[in-house]
N, C-alpha and C. Protein backbone atom coordinates (compact mmCIF):
# COMPACT_ATOMS: atom_id res chain seq x y z
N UNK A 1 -19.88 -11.38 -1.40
CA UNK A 1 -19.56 -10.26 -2.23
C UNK A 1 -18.76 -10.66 -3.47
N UNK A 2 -18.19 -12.24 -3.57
CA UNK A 2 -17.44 -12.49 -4.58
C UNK A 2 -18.29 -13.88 -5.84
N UNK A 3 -18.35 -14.08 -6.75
CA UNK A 3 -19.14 -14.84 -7.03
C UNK A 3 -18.33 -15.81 -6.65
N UNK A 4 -18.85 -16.85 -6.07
CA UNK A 4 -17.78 -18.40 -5.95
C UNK A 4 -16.83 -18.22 -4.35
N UNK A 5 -17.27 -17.04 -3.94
CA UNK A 5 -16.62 -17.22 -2.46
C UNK A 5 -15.42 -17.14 -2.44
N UNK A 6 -14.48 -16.11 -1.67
CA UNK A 6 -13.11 -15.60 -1.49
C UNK A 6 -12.38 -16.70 -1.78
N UNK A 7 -11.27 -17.00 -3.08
CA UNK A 7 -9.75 -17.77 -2.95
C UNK A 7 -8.88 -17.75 -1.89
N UNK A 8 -9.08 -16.73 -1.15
CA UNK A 8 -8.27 -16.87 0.35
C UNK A 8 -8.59 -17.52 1.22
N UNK A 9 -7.55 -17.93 2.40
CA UNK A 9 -7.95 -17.93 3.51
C UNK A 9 -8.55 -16.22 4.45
N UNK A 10 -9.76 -16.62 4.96
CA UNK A 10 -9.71 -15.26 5.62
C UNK A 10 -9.76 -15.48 7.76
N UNK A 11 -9.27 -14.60 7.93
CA UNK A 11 -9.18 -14.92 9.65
C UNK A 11 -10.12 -13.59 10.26
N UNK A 12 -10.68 -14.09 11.75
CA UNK A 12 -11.14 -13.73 12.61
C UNK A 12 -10.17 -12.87 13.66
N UNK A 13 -10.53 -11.66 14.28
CA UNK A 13 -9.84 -11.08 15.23
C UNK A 13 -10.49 -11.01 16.42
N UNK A 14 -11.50 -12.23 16.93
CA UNK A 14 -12.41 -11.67 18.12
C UNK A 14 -11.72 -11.18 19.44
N UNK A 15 -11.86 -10.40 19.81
CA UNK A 15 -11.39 -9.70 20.82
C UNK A 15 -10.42 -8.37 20.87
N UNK A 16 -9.98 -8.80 19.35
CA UNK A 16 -9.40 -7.47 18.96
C UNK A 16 -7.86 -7.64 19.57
N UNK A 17 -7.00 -8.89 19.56
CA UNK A 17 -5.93 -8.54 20.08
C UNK A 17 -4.75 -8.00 19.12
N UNK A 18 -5.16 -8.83 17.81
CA UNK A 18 -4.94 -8.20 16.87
C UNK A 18 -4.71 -6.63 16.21
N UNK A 19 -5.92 -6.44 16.09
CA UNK A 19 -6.03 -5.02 15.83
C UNK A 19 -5.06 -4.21 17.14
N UNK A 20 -5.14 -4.58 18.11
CA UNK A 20 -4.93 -3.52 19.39
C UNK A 20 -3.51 -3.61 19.21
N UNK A 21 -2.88 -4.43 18.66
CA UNK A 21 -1.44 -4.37 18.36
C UNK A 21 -1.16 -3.25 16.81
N UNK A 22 -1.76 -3.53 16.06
CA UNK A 22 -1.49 -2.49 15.02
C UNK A 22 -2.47 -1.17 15.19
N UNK A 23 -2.88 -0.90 15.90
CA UNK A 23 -3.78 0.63 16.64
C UNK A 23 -5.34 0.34 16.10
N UNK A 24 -5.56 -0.17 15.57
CA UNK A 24 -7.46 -0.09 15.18
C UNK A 24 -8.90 -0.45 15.59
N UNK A 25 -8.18 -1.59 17.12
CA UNK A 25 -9.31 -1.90 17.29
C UNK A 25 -9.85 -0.63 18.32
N UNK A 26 -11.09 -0.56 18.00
CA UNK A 26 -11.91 0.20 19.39
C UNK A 26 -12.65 -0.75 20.11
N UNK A 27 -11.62 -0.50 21.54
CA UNK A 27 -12.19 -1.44 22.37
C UNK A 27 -14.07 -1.31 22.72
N UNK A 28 -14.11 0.15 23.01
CA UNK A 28 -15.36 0.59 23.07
C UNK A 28 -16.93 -0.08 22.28
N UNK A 29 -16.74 0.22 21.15
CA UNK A 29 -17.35 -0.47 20.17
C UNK A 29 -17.37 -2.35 20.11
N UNK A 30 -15.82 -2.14 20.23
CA UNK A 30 -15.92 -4.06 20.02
C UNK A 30 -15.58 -4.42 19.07
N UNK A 31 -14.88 -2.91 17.62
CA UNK A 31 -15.03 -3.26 16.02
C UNK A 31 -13.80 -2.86 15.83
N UNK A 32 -13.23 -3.14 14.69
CA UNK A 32 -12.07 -2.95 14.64
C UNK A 32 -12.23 -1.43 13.38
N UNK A 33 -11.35 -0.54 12.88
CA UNK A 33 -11.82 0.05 12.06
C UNK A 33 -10.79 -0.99 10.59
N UNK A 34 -10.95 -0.21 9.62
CA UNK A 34 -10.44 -1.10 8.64
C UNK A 34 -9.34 -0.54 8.26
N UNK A 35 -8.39 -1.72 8.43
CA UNK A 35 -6.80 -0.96 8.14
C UNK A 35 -6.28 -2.44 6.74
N UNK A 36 -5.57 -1.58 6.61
CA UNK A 36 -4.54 -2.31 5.45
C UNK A 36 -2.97 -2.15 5.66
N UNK A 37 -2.29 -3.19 6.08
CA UNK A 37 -0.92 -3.25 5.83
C UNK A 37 -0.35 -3.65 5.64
N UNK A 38 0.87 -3.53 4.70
CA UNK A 38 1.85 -4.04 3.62
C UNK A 38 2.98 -4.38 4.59
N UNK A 39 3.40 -5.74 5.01
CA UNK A 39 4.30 -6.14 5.68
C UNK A 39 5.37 -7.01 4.60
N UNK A 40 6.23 -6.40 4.60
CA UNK A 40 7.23 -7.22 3.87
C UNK A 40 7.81 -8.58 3.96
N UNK A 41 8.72 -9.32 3.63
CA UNK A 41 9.16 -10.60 3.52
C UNK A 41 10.12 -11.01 4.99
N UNK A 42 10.80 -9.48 5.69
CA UNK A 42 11.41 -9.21 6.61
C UNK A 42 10.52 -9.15 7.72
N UNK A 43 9.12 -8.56 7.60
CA UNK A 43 7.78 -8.62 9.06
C UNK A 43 8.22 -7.48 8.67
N UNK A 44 8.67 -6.27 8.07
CA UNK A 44 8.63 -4.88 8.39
C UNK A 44 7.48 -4.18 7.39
N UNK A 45 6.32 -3.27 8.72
CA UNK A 45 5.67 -2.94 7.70
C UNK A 45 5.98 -1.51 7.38
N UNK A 46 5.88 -1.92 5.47
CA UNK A 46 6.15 -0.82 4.48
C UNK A 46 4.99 0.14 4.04
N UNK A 47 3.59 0.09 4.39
CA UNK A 47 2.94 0.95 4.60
C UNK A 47 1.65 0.53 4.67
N UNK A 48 0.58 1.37 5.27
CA UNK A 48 -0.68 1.35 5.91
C UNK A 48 -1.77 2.17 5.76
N UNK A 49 -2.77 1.81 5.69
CA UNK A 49 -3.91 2.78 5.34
C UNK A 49 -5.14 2.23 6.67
N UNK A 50 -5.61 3.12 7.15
CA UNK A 50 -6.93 2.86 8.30
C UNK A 50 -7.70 3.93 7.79
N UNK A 51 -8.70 2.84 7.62
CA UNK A 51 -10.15 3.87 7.32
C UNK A 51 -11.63 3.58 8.04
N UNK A 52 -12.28 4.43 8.67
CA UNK A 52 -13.60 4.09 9.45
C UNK A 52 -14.19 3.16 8.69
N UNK A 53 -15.17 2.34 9.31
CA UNK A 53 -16.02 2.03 8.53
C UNK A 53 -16.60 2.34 7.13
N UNK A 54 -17.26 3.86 7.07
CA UNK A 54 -18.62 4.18 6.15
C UNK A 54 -17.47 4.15 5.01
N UNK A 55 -16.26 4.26 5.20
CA UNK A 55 -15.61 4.61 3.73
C UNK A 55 -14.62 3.19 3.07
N UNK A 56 -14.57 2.67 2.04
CA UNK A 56 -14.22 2.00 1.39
C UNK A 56 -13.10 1.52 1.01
N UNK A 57 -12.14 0.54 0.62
CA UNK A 57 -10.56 0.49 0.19
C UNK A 57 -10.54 0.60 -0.99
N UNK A 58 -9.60 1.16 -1.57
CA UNK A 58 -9.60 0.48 -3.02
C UNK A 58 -8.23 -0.31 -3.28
N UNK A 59 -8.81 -1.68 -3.77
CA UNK A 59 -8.10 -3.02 -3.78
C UNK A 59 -7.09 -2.71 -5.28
N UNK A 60 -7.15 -1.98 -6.06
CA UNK A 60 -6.31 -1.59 -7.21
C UNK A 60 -5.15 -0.91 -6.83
N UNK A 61 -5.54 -0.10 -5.64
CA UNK A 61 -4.21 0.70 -5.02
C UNK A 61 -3.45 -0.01 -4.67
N UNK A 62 -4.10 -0.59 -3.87
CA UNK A 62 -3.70 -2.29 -2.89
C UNK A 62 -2.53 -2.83 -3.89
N UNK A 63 -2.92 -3.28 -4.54
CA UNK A 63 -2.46 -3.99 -5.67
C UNK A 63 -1.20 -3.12 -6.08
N UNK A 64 -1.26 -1.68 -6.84
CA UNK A 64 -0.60 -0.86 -7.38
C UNK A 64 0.95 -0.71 -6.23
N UNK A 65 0.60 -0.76 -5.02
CA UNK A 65 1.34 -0.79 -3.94
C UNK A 65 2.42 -1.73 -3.66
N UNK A 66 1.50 -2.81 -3.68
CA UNK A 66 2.90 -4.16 -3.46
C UNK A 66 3.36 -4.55 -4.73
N UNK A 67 3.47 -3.98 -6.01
CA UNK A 67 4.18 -3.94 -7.12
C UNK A 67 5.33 -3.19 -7.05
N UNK A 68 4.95 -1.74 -6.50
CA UNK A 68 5.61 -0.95 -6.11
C UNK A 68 6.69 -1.23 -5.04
N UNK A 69 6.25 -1.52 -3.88
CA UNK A 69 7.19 -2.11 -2.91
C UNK A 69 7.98 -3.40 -3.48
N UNK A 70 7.42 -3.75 -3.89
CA UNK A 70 8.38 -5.42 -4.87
C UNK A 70 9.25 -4.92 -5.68
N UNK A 71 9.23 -3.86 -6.38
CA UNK A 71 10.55 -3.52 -7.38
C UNK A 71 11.15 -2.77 -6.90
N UNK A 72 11.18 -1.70 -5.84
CA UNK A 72 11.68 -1.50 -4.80
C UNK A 72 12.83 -1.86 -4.18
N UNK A 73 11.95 -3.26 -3.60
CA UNK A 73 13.12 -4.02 -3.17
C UNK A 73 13.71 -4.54 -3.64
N UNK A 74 13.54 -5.31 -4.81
CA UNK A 74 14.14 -6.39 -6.14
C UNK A 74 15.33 -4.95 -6.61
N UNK A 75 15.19 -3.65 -6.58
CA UNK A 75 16.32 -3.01 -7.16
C UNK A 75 17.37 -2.73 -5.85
N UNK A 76 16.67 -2.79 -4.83
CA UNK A 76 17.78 -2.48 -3.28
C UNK A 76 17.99 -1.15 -3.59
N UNK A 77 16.93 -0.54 -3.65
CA UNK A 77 17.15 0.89 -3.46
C UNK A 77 17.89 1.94 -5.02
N UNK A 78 17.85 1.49 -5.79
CA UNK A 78 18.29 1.98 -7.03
C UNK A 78 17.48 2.38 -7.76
N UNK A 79 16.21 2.44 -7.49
CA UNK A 79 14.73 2.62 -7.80
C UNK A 79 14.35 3.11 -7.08
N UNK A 80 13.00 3.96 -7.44
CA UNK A 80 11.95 4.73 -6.37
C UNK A 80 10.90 4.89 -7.80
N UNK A 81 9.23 4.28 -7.07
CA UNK A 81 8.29 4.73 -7.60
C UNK A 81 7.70 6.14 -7.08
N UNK A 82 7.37 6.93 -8.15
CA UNK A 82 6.77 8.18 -7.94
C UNK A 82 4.58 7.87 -8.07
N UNK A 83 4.57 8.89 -7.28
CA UNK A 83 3.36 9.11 -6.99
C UNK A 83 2.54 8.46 -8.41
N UNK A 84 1.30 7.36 -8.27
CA UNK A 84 0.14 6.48 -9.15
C UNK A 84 1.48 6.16 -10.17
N UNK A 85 2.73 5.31 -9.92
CA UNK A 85 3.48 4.94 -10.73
C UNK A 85 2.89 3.15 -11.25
N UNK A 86 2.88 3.07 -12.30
CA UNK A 86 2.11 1.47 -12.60
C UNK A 86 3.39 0.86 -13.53
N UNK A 87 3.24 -0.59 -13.10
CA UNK A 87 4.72 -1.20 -13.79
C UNK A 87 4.34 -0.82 -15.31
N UNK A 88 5.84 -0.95 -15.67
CA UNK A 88 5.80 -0.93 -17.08
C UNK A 88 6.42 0.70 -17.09
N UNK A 89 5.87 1.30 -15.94
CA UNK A 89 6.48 3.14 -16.55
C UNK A 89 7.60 3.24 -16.01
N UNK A 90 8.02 4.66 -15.91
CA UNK A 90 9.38 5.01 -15.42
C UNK A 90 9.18 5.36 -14.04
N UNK A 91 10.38 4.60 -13.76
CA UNK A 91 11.04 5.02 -12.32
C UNK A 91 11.61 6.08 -12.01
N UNK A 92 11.98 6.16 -10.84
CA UNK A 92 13.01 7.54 -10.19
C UNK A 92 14.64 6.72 -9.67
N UNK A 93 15.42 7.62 -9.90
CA UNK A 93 16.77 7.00 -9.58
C UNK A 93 17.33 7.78 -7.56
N UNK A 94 16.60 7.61 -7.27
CA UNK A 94 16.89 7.95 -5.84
C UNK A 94 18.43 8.79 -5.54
N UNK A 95 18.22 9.79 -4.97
CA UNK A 95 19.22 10.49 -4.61
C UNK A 95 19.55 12.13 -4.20
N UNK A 96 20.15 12.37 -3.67
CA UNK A 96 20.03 14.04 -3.41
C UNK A 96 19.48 14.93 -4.31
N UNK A 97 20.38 14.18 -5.65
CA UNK A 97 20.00 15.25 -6.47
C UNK A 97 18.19 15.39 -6.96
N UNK A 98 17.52 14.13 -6.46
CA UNK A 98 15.95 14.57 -6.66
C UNK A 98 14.97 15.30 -6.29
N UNK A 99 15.63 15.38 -4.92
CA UNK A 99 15.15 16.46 -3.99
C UNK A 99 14.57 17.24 -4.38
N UNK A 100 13.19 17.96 -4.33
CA UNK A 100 12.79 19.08 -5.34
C UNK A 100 12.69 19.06 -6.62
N UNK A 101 13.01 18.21 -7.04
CA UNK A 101 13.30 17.83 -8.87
C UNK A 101 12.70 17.11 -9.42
N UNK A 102 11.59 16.25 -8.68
CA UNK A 102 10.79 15.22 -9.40
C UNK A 102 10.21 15.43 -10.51
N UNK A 103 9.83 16.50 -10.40
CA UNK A 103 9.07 17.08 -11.21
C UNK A 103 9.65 17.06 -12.93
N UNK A 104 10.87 17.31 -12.66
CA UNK A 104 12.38 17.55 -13.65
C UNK A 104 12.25 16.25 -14.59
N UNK A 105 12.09 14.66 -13.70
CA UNK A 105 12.33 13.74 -13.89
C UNK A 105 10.82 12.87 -14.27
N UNK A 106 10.08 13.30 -14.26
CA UNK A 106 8.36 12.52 -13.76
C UNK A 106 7.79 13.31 -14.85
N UNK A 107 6.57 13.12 -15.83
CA UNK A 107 5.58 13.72 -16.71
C UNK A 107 4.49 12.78 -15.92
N UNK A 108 3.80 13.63 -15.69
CA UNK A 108 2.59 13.08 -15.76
C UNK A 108 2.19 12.42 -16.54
N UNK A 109 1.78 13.63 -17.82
CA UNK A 109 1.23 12.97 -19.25
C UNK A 109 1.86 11.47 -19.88
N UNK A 110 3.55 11.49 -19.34
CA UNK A 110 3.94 10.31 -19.90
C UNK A 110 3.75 9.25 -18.72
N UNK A 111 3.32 9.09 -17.52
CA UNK A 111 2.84 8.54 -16.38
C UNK A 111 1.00 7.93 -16.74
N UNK A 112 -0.10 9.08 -16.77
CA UNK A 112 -0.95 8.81 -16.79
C UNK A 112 -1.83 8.79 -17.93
N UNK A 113 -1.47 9.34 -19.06
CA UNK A 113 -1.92 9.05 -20.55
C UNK A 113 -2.76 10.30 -20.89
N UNK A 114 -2.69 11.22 -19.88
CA UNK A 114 -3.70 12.81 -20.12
C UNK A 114 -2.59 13.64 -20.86
């Protein structure tokens, strides 16, 4: 699917012990369904997506995600990305007072270019 064949290493889960530890494999089947998860530098995972088969990932989110989680952590919590936030835009300053207020603090238009 890639011209020149994946830059990664990629691994095998036969038997599914894998999967059966993070919830996806179906033993039944024999298949695992397709999950994605963002495990941090600590082993803690920071978030996950499982999707059946017939439906697709998208590897940009993927991407958009562990940028997100990386400045995140690089600020220790003094930061928060808001919903399709892409580097380079504005952040959120985490705190009570956002509660309900994102909105206050977040443009779309100045977020997504509409």
């Amino acid at each position: 699917m890639v011209d020149g064949g994946v830059q990664f290493p990629m691994l095998s889960d036969q038997g599914g012990k894998i999967g059966s530890l993070y919830g996806v494999y179906d033993e039944e089947a024999g298949t695992e369904n397709r999950g994605r998860f963002l495990i941090d530098p600590d082993g803690v995972v920071q978030g996950y997506e499982v999707l059946t088969p017939p439906v697709g990932r998208n590897v940009d989110e993927t991407v958009r995600q562990v940028k997100a989680f990386q400045l995140v952590r690089e600020a220790a919590g003094s930061e928060a990305t808001p919903s399709g936030w892409q580097p380079g835009k504005k952040t959120l300053k985490p705190g009570p007072e956002l509660v309900g207020n994102v909105w206050k603090e977040w443009n779309v238009k100045d977020n997504y270019g509409k």
